[in-house]
PDB file of N, CA and C in Angstrom:
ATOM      1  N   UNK A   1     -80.430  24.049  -8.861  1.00  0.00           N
ATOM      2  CA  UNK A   1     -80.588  25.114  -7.889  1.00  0.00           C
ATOM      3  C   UNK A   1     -79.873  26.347  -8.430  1.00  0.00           C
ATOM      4  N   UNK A   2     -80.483  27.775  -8.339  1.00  0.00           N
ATOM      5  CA  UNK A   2     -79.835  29.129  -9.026  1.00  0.00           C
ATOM      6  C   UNK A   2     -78.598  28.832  -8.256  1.00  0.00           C
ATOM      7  N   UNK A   3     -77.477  29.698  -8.774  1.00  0.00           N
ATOM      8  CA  UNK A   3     -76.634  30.361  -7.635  1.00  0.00           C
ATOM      9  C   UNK A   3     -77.050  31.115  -6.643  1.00  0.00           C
ATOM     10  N   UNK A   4     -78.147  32.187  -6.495  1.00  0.00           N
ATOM     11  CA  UNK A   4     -78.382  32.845  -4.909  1.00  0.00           C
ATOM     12  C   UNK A   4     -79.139  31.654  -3.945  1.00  0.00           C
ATOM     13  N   UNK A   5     -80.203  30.541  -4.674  1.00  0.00           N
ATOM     14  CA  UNK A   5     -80.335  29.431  -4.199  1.00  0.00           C
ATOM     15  C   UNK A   5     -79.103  28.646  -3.211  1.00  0.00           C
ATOM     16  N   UNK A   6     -77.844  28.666  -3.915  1.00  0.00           N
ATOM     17  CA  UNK A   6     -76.581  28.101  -2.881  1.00  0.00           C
ATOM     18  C   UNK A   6     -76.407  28.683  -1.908  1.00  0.00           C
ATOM     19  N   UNK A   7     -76.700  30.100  -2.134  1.00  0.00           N
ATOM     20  CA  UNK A   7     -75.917  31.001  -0.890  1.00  0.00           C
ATOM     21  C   UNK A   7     -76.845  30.847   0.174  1.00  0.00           C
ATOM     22  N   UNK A   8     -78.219  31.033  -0.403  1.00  0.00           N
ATOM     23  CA  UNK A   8     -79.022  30.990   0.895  1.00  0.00           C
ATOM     24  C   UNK A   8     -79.081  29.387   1.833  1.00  0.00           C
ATOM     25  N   UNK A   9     -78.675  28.972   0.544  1.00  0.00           N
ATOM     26  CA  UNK A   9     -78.858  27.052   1.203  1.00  0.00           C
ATOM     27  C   UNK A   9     -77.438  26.643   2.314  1.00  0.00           C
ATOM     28  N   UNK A  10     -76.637  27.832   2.324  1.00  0.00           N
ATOM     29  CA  UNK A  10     -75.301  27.763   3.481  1.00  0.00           C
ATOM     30  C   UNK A  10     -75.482  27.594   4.748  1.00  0.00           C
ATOM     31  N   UNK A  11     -76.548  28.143   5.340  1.00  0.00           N
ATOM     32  CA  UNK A  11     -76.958  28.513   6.588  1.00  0.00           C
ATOM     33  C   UNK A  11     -77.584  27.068   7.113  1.00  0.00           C
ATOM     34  N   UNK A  12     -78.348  26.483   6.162  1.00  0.00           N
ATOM     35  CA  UNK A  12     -78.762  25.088   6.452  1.00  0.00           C
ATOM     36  C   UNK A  12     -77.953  23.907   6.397  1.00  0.00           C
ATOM     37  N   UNK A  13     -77.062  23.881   5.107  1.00  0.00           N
ATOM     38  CA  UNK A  13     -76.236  23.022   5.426  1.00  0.00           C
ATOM     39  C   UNK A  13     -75.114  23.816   6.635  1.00  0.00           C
ATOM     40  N   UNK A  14     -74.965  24.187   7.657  1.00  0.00           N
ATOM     41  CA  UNK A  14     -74.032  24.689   8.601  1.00  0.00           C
ATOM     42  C   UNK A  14     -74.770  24.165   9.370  1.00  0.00           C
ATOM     43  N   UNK A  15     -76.163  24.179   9.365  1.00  0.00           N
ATOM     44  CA  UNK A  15     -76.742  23.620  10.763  1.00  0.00           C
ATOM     45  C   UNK A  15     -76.939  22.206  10.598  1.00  0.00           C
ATOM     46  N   UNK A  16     -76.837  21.607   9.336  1.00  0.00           N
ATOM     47  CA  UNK A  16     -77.329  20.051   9.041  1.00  0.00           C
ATOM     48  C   UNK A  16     -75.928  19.515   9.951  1.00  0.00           C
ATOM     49  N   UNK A  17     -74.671  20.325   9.435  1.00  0.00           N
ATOM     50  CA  UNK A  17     -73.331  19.674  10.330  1.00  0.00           C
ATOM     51  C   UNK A  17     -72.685  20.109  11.043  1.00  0.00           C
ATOM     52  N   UNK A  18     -73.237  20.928  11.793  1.00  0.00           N
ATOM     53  CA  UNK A  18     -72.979  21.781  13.045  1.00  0.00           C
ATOM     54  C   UNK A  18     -73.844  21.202  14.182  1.00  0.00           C
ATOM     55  N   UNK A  19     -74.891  21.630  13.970  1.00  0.00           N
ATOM     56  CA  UNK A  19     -75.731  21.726  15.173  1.00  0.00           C
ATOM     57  C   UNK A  19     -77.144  20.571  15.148  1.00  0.00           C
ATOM     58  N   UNK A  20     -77.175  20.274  14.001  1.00  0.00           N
ATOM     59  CA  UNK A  20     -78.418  18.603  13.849  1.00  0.00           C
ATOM     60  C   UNK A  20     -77.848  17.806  14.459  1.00  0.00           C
ATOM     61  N   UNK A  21     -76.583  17.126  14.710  1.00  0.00           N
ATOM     62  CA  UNK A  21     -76.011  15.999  15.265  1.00  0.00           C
ATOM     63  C   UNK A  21     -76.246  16.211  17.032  1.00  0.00           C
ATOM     64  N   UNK A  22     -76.157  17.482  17.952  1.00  0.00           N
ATOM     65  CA  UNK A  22     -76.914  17.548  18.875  1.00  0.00           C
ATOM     66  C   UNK A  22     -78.104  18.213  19.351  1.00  0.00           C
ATOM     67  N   UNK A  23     -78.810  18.166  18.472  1.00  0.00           N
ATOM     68  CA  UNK A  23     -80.262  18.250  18.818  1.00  0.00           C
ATOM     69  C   UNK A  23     -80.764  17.407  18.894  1.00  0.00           C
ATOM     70  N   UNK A  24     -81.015  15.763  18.264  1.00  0.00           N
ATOM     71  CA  UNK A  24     -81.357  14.828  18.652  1.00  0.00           C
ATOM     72  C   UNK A  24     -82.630  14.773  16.672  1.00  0.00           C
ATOM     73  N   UNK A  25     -83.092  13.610  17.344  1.00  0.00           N
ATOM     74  CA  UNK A  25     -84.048  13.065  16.118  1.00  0.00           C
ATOM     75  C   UNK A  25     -85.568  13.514  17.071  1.00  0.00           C
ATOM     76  N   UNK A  26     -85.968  14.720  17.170  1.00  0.00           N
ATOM     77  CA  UNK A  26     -87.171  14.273  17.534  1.00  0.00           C
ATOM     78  C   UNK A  26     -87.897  15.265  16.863  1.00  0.00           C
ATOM     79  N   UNK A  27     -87.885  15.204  15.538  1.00  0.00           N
ATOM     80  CA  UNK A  27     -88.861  16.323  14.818  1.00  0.00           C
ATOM     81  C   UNK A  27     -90.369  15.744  14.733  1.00  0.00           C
ATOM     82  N   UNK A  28     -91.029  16.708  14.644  1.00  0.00           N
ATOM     83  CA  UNK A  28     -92.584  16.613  14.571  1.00  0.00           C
ATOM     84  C   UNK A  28     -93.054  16.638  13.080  1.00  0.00           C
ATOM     85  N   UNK A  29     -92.259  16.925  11.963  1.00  0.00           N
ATOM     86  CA  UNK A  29     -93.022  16.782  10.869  1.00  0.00           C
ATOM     87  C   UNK A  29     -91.404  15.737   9.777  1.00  0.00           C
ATOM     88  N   UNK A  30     -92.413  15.124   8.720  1.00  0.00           N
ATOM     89  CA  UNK A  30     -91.346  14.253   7.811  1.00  0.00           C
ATOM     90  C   UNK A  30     -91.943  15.150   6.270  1.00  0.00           C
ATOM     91  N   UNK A  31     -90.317  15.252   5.509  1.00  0.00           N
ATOM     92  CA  UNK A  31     -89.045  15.304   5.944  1.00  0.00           C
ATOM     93  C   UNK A  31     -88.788  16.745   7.762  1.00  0.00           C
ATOM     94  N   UNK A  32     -88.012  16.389   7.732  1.00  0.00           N
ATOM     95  CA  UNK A  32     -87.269  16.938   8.560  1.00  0.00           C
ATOM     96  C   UNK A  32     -87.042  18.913   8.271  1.00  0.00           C
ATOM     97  N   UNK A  33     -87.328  20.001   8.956  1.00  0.00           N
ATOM     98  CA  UNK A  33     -87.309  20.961   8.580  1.00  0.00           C
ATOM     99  C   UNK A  33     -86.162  21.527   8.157  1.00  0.00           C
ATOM    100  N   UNK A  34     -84.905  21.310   7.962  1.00  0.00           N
ATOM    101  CA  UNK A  34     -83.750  21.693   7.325  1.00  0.00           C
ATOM    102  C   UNK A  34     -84.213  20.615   5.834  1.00  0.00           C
ATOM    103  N   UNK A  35     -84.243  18.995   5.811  1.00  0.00           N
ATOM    104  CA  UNK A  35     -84.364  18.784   4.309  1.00  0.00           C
ATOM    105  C   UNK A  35     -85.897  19.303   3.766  1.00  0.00           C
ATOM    106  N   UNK A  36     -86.848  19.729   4.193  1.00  0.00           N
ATOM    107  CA  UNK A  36     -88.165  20.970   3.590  1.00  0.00           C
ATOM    108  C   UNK A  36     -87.178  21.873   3.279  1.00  0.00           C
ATOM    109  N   UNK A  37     -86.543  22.502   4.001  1.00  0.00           N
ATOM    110  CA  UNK A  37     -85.487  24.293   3.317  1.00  0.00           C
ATOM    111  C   UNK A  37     -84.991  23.384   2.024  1.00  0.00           C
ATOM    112  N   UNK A  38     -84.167  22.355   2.319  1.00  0.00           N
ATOM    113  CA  UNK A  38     -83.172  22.620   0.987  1.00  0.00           C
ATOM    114  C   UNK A  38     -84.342  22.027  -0.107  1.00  0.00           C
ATOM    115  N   UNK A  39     -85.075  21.090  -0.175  1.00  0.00           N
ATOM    116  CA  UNK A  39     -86.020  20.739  -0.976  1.00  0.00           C
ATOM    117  C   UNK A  39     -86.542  22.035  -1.525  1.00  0.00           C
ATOM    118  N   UNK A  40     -87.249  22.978  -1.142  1.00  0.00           N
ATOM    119  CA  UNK A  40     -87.895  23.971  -1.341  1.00  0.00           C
ATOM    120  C   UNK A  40     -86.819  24.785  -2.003  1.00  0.00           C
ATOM    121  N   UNK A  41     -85.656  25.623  -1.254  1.00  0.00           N
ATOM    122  CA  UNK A  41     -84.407  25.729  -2.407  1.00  0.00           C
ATOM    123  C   UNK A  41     -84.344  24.971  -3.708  1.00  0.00           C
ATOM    124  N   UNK A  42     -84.374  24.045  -3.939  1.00  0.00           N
ATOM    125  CA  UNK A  42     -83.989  23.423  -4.863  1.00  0.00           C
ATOM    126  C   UNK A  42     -85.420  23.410  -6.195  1.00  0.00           C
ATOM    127  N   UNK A  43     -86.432  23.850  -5.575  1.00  0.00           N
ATOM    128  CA  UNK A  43     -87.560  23.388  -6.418  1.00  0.00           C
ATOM    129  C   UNK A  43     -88.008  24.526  -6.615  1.00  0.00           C
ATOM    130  N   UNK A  44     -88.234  26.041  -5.863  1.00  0.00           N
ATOM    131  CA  UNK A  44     -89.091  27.103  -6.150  1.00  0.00           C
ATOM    132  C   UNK A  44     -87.478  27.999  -6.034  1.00  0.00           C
ATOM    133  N   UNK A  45     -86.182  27.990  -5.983  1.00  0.00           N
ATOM    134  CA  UNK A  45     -85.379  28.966  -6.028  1.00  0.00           C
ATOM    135  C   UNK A  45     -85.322  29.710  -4.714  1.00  0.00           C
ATOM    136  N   UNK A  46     -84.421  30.719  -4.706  1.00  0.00           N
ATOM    137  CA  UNK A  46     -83.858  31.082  -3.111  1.00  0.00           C
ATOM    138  C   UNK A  46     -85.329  32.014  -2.459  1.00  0.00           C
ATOM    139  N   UNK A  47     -86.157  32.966  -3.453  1.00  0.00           N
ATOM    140  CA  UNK A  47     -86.773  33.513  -2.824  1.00  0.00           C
ATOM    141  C   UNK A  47     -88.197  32.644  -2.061  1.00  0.00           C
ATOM    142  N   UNK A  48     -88.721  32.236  -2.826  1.00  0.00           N
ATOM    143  CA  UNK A  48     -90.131  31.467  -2.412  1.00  0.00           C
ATOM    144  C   UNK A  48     -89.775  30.237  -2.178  1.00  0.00           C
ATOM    145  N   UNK A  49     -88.263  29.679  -2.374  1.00  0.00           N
ATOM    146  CA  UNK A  49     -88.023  28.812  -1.076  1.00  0.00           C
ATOM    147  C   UNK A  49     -87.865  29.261   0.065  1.00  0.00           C
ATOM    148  N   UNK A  50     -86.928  30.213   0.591  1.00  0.00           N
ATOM    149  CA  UNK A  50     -87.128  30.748   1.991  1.00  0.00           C
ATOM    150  C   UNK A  50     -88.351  30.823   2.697  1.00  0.00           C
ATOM    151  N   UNK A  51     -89.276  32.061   1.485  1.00  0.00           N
ATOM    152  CA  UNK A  51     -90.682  31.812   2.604  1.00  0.00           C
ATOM    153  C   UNK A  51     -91.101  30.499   2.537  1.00  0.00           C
ATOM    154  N   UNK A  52     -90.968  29.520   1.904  1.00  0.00           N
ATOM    155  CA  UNK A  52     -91.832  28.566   2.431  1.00  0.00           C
ATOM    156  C   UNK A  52     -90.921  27.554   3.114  1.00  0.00           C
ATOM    157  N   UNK A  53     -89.552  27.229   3.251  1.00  0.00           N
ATOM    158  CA  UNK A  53     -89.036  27.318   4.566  1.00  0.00           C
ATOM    159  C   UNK A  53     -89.334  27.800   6.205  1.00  0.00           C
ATOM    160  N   UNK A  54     -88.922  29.245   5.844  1.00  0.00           N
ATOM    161  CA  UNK A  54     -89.461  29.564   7.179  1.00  0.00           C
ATOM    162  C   UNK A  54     -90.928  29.778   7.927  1.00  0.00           C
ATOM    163  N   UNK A  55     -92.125  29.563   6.866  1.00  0.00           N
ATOM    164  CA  UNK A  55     -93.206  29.166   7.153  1.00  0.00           C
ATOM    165  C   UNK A  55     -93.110  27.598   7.893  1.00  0.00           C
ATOM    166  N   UNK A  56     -92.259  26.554   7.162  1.00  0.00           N
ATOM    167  CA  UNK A  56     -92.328  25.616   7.591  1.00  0.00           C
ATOM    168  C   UNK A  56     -92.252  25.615   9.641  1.00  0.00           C
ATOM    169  N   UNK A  57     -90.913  26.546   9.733  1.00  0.00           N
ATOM    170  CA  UNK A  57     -90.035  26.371  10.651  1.00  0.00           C
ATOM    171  C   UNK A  57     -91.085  27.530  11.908  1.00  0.00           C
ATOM    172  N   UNK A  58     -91.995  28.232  11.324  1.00  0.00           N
ATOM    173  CA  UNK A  58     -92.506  28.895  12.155  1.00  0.00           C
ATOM    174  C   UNK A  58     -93.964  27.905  12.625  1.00  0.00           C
ATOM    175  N   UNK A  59     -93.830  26.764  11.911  1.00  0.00           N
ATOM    176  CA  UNK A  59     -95.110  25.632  12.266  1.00  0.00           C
ATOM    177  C   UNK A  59     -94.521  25.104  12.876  1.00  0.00           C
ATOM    178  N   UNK A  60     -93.352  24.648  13.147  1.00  0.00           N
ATOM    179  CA  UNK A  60     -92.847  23.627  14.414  1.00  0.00           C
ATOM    180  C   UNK A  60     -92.928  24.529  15.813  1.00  0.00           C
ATOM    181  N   UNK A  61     -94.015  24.148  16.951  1.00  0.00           N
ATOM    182  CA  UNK A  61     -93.272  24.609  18.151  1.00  0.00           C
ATOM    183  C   UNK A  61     -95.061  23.327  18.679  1.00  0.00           C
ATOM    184  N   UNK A  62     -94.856  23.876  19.490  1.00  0.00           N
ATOM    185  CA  UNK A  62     -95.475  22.783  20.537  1.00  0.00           C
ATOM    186  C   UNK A  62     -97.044  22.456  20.315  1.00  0.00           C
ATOM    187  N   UNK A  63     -97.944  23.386  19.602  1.00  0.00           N
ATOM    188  CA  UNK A  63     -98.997  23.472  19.753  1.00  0.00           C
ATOM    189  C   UNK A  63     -99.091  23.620  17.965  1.00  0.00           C
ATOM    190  N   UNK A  64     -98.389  23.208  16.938  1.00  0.00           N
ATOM    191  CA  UNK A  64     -98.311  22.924  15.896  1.00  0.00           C
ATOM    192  C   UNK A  64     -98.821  21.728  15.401  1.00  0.00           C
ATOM    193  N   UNK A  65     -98.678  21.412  14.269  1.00  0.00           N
ATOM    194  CA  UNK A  65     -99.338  20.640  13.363  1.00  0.00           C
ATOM    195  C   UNK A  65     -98.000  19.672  13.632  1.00  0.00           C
ATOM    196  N   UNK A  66     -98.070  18.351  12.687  1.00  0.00           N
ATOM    197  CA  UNK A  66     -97.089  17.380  12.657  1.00  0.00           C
ATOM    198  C   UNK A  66     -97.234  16.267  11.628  1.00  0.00           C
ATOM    199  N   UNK A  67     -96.585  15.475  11.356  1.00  0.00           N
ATOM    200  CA  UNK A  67     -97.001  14.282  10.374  1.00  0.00           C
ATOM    201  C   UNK A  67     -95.884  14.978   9.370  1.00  0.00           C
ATOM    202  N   UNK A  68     -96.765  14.191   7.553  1.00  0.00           N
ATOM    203  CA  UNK A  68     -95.572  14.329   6.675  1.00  0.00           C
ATOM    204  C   UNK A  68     -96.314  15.958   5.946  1.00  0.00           C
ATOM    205  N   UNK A  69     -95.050  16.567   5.577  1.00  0.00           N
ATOM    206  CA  UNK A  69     -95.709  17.973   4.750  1.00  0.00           C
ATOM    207  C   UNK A  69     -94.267  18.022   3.846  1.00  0.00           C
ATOM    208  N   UNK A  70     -94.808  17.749   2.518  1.00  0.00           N
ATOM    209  CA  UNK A  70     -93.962  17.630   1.676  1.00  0.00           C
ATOM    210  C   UNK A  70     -93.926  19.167   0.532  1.00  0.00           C
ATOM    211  N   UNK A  71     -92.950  19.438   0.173  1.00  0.00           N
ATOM    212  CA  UNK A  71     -92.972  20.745  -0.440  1.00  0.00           C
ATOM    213  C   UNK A  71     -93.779  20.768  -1.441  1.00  0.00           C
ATOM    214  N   UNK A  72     -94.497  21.926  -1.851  1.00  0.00           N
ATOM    215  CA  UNK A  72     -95.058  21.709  -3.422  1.00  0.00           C
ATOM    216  C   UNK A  72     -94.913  22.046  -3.996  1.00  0.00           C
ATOM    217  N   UNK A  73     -95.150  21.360  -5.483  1.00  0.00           N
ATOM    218  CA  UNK A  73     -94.847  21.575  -6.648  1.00  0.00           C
ATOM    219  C   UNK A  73     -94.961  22.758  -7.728  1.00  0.00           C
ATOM    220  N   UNK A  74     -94.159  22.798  -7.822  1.00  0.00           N
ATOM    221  CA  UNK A  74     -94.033  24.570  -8.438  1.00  0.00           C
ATOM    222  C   UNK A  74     -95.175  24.563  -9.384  1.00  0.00           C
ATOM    223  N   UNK A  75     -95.918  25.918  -9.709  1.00  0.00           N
ATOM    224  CA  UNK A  75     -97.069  25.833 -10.558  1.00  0.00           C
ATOM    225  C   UNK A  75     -96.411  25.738 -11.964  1.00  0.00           C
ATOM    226  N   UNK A  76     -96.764  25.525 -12.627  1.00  0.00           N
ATOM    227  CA  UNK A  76     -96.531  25.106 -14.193  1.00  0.00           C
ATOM    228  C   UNK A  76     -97.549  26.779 -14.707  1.00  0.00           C
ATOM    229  N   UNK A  77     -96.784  27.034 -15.346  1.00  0.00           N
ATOM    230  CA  UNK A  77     -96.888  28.468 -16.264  1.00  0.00           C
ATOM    231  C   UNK A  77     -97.459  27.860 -17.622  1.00  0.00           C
ATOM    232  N   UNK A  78     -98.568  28.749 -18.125  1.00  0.00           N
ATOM    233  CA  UNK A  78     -99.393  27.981 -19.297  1.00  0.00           C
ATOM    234  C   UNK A  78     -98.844  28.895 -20.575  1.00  0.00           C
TER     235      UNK A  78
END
């Protein structure tokens, strides 16, 4: 993961041990939308992980999609 990758990945781990322990287990998509952020951090870097983070996080609400949505794989440069 870059270093600006860490910084942005703070905010998630604060909520993984802050505030996940009372919200409960009832997410609508697997993994879980905080481990999609850090996955996505970790695989496309801080910028085009965020958007596709918070794309994730703007698909969770009631009338959303659900099941497994796994991050994807960075394109390979020829």
């Amino acid at each position: 993961m870059s270093p600006l990758a860490h910084i942005v990945a703070l905010p998630v781990r604060f909520y993984r041990l802050v505030f996940s322990p009372w919200v409960g287990h009832g997410c609508r998509f697997q993994p879980t939308c905080s481990a999609y952020a850090m996955e996505a951090l970790e695989k496309h870097g801080a910028f085009k992980g965020s958007l596709l983070a918070a794309r994730r996080i703007l698909r969770c609400h009631p009338w959303g999609g659900s099941g497994i949505d796994n991050v994807p794989e960075p394109r390979k440069r020829d």
